[in-house]
C-alpha atoms as a PDB file:
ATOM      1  CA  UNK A   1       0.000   0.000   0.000  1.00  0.00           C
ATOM      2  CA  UNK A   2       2.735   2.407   0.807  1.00  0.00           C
ATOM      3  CA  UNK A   3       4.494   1.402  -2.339  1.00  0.00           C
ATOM      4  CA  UNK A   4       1.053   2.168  -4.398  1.00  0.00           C
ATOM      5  CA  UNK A   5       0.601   5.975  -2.193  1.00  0.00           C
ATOM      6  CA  UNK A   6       4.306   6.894  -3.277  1.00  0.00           C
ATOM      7  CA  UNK A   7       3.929   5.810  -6.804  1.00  0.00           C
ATOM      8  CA  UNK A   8       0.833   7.806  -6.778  1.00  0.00           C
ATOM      9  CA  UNK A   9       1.969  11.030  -5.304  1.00  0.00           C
ATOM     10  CA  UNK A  10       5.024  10.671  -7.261  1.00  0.00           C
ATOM     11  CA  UNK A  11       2.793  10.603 -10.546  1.00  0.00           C
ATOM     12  CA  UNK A  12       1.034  13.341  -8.908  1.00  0.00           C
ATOM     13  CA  UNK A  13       3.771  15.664  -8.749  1.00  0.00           C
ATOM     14  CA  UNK A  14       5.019  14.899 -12.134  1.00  0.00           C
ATOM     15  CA  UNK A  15       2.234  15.158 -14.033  1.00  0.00           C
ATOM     16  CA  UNK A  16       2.266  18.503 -12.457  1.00  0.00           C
ATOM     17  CA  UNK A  17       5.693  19.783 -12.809  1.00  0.00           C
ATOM     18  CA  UNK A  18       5.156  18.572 -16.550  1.00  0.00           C
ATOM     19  CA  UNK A  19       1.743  21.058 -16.674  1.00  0.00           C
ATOM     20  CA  UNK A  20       2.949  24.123 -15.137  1.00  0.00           C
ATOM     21  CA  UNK A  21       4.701  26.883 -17.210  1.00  0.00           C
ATOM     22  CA  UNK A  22       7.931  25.747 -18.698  1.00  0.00           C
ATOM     23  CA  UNK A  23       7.908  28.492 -21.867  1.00  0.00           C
ATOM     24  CA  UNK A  24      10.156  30.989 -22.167  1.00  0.00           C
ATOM     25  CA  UNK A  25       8.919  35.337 -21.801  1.00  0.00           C
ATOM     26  CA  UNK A  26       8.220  36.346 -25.279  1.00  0.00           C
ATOM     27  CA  UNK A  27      10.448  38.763 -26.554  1.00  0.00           C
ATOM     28  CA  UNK A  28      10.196  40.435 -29.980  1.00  0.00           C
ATOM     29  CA  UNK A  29      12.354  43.548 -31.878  1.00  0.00           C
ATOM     30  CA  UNK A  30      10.982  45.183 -34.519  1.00  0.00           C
ATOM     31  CA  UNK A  31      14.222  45.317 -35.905  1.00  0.00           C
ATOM     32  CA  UNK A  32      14.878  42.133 -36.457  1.00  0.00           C
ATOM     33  CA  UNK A  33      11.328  40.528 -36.444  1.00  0.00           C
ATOM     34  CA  UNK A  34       9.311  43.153 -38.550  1.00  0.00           C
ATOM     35  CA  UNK A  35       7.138  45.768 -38.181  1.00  0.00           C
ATOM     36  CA  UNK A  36       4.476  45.988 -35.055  1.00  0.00           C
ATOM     37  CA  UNK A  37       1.743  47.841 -37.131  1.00  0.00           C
ATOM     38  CA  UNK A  38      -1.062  46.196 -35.937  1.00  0.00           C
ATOM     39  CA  UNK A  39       0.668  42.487 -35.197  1.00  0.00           C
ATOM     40  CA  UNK A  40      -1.152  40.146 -32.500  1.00  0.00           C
ATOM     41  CA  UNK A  41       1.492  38.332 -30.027  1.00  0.00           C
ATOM     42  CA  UNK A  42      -0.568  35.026 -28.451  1.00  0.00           C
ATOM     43  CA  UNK A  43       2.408  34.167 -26.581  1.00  0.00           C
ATOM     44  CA  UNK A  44       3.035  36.112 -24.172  1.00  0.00           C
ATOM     45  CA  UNK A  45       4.280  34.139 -20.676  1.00  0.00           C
ATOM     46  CA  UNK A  46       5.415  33.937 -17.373  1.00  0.00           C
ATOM     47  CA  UNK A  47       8.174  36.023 -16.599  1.00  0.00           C
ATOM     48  CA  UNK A  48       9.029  39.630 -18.120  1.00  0.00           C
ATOM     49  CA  UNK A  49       7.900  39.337 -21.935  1.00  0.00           C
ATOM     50  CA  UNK A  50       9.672  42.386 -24.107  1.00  0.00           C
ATOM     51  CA  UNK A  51       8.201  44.737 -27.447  1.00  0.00           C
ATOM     52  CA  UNK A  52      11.176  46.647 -28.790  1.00  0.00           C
ATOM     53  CA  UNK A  53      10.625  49.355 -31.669  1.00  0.00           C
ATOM     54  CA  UNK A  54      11.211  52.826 -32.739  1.00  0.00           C
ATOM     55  CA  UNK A  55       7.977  54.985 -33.965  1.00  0.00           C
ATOM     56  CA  UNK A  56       7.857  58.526 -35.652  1.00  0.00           C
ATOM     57  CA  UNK A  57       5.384  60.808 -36.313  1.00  0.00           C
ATOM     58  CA  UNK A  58       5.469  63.978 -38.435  1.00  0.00           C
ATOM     59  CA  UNK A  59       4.782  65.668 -41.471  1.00  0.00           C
ATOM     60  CA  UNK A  60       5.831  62.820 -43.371  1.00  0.00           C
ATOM     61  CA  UNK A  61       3.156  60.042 -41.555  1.00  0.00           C
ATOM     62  CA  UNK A  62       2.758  58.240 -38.446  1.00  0.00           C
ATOM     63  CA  UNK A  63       4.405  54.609 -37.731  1.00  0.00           C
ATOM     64  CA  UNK A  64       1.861  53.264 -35.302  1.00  0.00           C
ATOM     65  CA  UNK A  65       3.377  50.213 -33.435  1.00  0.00           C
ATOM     66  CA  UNK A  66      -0.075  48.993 -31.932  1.00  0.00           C
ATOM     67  CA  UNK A  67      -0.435  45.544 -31.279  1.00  0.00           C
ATOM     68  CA  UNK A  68      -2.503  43.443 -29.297  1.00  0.00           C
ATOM     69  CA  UNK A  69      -1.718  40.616 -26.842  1.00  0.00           C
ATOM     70  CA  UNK A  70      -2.771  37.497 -25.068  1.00  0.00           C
ATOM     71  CA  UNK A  71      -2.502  37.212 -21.279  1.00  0.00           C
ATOM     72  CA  UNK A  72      -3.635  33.173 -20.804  1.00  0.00           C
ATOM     73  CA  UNK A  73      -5.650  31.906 -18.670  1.00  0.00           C
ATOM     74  CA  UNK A  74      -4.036  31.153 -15.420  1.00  0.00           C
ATOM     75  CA  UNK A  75      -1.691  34.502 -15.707  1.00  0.00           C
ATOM     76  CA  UNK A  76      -2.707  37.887 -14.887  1.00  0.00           C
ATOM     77  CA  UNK A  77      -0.325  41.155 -16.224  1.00  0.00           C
ATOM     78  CA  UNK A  78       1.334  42.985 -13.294  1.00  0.00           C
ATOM     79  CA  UNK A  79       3.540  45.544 -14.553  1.00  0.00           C
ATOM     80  CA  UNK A  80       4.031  47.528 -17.494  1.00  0.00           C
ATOM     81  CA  UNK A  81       7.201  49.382 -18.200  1.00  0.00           C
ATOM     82  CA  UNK A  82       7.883  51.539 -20.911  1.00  0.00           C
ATOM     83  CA  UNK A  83      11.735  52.492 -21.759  1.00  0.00           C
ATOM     84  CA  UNK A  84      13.084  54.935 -24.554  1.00  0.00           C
ATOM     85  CA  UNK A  85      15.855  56.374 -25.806  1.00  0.00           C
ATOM     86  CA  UNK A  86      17.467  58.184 -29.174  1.00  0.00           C
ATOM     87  CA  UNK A  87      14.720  60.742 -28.828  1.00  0.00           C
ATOM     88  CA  UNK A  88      14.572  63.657 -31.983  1.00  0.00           C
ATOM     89  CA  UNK A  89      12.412  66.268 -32.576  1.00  0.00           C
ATOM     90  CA  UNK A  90      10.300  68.867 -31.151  1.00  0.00           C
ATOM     91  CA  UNK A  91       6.324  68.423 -29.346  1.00  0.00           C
ATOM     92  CA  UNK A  92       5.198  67.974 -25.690  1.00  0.00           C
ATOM     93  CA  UNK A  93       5.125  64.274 -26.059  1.00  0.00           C
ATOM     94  CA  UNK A  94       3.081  61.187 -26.863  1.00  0.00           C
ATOM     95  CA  UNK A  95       0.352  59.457 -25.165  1.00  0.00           C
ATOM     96  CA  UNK A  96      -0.087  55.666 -24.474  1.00  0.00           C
ATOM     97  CA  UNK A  97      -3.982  53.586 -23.756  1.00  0.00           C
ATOM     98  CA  UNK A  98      -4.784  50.414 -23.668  1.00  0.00           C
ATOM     99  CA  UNK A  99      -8.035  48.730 -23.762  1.00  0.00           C
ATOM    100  CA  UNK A 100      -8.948  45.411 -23.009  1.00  0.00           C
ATOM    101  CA  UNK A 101     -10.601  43.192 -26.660  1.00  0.00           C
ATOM    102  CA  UNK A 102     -13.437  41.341 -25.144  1.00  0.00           C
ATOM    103  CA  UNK A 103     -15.363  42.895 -24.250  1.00  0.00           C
ATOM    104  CA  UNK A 104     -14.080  45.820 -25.296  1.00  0.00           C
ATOM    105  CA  UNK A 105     -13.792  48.125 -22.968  1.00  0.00           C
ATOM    106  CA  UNK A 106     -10.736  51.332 -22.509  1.00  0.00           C
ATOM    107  CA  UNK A 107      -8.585  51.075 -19.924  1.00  0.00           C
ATOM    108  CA  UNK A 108      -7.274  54.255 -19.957  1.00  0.00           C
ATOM    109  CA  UNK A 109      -4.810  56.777 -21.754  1.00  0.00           C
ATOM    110  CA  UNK A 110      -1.344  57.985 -20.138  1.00  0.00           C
ATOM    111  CA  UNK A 111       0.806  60.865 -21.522  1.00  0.00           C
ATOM    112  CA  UNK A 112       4.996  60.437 -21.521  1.00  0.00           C
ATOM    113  CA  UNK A 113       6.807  63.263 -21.753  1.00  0.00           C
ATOM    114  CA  UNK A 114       9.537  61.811 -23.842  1.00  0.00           C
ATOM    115  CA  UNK A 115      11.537  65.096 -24.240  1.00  0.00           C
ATOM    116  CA  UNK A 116      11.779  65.773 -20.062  1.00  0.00           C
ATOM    117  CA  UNK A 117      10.150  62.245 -18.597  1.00  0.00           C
ATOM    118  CA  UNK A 118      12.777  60.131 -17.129  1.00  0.00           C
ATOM    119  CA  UNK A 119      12.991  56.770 -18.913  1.00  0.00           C
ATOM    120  CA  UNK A 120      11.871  54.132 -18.142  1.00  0.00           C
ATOM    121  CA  UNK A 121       8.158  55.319 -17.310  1.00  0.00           C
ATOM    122  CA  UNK A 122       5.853  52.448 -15.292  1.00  0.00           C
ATOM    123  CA  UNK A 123       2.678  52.849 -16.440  1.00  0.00           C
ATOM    124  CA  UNK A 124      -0.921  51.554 -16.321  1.00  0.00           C
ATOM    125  CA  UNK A 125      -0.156  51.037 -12.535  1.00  0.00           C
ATOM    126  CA  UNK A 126      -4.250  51.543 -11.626  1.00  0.00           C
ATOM    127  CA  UNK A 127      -5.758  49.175 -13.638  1.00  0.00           C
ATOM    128  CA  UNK A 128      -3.120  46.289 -12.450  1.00  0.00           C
ATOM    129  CA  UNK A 129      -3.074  43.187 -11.889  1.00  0.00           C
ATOM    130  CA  UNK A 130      -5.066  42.727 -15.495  1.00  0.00           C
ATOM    131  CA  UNK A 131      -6.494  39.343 -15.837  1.00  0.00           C
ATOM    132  CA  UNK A 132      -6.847  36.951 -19.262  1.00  0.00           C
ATOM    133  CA  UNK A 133      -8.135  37.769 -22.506  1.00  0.00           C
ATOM    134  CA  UNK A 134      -6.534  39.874 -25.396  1.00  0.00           C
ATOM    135  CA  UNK A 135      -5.898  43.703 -24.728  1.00  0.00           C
ATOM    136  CA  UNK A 136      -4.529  46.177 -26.888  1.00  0.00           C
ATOM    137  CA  UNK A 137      -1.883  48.709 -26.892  1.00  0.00           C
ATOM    138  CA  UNK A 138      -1.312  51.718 -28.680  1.00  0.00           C
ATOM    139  CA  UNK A 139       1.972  53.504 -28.094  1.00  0.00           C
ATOM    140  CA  UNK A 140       2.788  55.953 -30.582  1.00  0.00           C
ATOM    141  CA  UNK A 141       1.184  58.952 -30.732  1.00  0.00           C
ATOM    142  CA  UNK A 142       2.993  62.338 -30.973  1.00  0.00           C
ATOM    143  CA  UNK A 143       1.489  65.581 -29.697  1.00  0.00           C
ATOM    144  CA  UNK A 144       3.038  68.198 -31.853  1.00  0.00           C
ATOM    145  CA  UNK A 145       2.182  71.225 -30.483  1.00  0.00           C
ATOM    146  CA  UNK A 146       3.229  75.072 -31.391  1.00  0.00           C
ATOM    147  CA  UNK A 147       4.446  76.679 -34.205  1.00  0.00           C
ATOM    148  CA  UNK A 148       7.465  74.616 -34.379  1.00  0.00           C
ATOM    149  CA  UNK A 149       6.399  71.356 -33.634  1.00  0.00           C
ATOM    150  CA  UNK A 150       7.558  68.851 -36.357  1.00  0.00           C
ATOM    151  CA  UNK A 151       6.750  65.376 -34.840  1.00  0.00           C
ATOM    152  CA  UNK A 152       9.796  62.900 -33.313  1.00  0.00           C
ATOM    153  CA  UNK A 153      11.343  59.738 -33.096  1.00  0.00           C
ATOM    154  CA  UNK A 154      12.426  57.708 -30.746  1.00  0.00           C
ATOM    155  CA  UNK A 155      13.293  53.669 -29.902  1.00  0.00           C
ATOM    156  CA  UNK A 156      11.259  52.331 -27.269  1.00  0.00           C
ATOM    157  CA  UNK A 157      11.014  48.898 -25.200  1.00  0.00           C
ATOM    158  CA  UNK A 158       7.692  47.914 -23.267  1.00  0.00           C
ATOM    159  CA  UNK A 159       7.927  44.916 -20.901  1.00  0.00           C
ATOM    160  CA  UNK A 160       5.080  42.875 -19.774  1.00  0.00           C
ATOM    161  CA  UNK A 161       5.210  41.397 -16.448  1.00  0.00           C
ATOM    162  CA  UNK A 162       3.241  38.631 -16.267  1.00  0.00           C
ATOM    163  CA  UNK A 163       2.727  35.900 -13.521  1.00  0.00           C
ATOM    164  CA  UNK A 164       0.998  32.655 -12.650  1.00  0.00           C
ATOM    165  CA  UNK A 165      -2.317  33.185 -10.562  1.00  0.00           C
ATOM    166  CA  UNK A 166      -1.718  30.770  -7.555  1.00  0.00           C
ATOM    167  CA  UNK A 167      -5.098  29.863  -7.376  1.00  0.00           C
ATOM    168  CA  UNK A 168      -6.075  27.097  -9.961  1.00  0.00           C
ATOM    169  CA  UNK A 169      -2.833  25.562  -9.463  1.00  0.00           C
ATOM    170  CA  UNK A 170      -3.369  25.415  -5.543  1.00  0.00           C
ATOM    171  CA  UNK A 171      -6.932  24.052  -6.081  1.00  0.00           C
ATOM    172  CA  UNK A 172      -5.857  21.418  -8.970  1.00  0.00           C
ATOM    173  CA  UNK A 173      -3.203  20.094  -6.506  1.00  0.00           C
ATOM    174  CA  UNK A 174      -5.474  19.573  -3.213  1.00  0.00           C
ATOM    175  CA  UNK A 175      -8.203  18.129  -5.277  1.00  0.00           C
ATOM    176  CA  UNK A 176      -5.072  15.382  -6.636  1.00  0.00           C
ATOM    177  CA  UNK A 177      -4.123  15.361  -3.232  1.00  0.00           C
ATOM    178  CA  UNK A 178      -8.050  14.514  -1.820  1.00  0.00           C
ATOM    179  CA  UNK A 179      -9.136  11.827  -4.795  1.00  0.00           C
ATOM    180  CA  UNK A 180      -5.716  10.120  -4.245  1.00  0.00           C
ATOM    181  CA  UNK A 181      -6.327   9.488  -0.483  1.00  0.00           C
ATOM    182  CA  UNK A 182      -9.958   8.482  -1.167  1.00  0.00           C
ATOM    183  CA  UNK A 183      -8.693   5.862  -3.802  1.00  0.00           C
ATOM    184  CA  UNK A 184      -6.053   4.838  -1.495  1.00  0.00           C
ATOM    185  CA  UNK A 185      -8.700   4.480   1.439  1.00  0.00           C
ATOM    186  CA  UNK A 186     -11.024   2.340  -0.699  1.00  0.00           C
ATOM    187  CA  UNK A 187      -8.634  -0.061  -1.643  1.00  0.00           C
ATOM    188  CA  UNK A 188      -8.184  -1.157   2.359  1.00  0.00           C
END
């Protein structure tokens, strides 16, 4: 019988191990992996997942790096970070929302003073921890203002913190735990 409980709990634990998140944090550069106008990541994963661009806008267009993502069930989003560098140009900034794909719904709008803000900016701190579904995020929008406004440029990096929510995990395992010791009671 003991044999039969360790084999048991020993399956238990595997089977486990083997289900739990074992993927690597998605990480993808625009410079290397294409453009981000409009692109949909499904893989995003535990751990710190990365976007890495550059964006303009100006008198010559707008290079709009949305994009929308995944957070999976089980995981929940609990930071958002948003680093830049190689600013140019003239304006007050650019703005960054997010809304949240079904249902849709807006989760907000933040501006980032690119020109004075220190980088990196965390952002979207109210409306964490975000739980499963798709969201969207729209980074790039310049706010030229005055006479002499002509737009910018800049390379940017967002990272997606994202972690496991303890809870279905916790419950799958004492549930395992429970129908193991029944089966193990009925067979005395």
């Amino acid at each position: 019988m003991k044999s039969q409980l360790r084999r048991y709990l020993l399956g238990l634990t595997a089977a486990l191990w083997l289900s739990s998140a074992h993927a690597v944090p998605f990480v993808y550069d625009e410079a290397v992996d294409g453009d981000i106008y409009y692109a949909t990541f499904d893989n995003f994963d535990v751990g710190t997942n990365v976007v890495s661009g550059s964006t303009f806008s100006g008198p010559s267009g707008v290079d709009s790096d949305n994009f929308h993502f995944l957070i999976r069930e089980g995981t929940q989003l609990d930071a958002v970070t948003y680093s830049f560098w190689n600013v140019e140009g003239t304006g007050s900034g650019f703005g960054v929302s997010m809304s949240s794909s079904a249902p849709f719904y807006s989760l907000g709008d933040w501006s980032i003073n690119v020109l004075t803000d220190p980088s990196p900016v965390t952002i979207l701190e109210e409306v964490l921890p975000l739980g499963s579904g798709y969201h969207d995020f729209r980074p790039s929008n310049w706010f030229n203002t005055g006479p002499t406004a002509s737009g910018g440029s800049w390379d940017y990096s967002v990272s997606f913190s994202v972690s496991a929510v303890p809870l279905p995990s916790t419950l799958v395992l004492m549930l395992g735990g429970l129908l193991g010791l029944v089966a193990v009671r009925r067979r005395r």
